[in-house]
Protein backbone atom coordinates (compact mmCIF):
# COMPACT_ATOMS: atom_id res chain seq x y z
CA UNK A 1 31.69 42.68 -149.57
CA UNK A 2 32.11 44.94 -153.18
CA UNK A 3 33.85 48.04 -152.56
CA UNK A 4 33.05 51.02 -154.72
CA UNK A 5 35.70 53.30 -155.60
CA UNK A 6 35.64 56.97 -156.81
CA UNK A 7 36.79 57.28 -160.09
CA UNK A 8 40.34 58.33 -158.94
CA UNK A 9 41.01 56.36 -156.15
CA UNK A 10 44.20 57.90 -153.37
CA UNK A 11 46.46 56.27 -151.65
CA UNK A 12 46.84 58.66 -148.66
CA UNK A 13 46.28 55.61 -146.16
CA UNK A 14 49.81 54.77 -145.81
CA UNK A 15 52.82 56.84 -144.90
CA UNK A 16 55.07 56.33 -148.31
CA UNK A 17 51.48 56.65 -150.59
CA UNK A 18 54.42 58.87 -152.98
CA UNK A 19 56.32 55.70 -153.76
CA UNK A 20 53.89 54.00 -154.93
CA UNK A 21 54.20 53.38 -158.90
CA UNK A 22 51.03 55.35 -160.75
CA UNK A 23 50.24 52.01 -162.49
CA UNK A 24 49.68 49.87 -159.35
CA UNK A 25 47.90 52.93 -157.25
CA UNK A 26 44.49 51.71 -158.56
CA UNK A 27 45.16 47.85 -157.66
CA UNK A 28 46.95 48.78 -154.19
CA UNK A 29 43.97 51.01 -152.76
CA UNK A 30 41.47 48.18 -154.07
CA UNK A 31 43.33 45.78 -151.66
CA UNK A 32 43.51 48.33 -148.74
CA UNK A 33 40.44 49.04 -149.23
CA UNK A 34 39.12 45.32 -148.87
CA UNK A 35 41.30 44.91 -146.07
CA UNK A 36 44.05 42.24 -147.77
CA UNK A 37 46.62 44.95 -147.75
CA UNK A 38 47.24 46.63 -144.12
CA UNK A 39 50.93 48.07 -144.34
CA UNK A 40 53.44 47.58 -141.64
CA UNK A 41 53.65 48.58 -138.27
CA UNK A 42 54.58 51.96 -139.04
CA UNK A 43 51.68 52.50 -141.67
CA UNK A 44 54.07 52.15 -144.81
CA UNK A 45 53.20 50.07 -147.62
CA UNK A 46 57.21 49.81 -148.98
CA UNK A 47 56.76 49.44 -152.24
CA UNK A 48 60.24 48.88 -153.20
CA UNK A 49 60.91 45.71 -150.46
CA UNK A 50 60.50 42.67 -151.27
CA UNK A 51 57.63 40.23 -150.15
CA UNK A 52 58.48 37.66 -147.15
CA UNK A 53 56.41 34.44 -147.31
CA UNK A 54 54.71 35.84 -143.70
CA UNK A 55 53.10 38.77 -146.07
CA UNK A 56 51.95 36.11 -148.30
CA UNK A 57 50.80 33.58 -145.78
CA UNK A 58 48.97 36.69 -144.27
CA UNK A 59 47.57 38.45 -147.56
CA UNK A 60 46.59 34.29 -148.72
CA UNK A 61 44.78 34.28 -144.82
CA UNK A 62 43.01 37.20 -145.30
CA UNK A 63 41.62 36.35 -148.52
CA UNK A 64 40.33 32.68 -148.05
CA UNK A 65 38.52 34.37 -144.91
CA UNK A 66 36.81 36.93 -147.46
CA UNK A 67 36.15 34.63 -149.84
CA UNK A 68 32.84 32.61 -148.72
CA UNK A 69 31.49 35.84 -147.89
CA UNK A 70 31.90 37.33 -151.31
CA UNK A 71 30.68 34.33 -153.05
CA UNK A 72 27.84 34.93 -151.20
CA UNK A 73 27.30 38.57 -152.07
CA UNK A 74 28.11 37.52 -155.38
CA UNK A 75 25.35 34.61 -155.96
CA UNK A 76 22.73 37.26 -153.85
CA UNK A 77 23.35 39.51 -156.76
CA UNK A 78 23.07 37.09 -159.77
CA UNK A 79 20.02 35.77 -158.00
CA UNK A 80 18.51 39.35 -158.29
CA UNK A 81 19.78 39.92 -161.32
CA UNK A 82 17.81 36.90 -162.76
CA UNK A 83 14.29 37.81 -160.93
């Protein structure tokens, strides 16, 4: 699963987008956008909290799930690539 991004991607998806640095906007919105990043309960991202090992367990969960999928996609593409 690739995302494509517009060229000047927005974090409008979660409630405190404005506290969001401008240099990780780009990196945060990637990870929304492939679904390892969800925000809390109340659709904030909280930029400024620290991480509990929960978020990490969760964001790690999230991204082992993805992975044999992408390698997939990946390979699919090299194979086409190489045709």
């Amino acid at each position: 699963m690739f995302v494509r991004l517009p060229d000047a991607p927005k974090i409008n998806a979660f409630a405190d987008a404005g506290k969001i640095g401008k240099w990780a906007a780009a990196d945060v919105e990637v990870m929304r956008l492939c679904g390892l990043l969800a925000g809390d309960n109340n659709g904030n991202f909280n930029p400024s909290s620290s991480v509990t090992r929960a978020e990490i367990a969760a964001i790690l969960q999230r991204y082992f799930e993805m992975l044999p999928n992408a390698l997939d996609e990946m390979y699919s593409r090299f194979d086409r690539i190489l045709d």
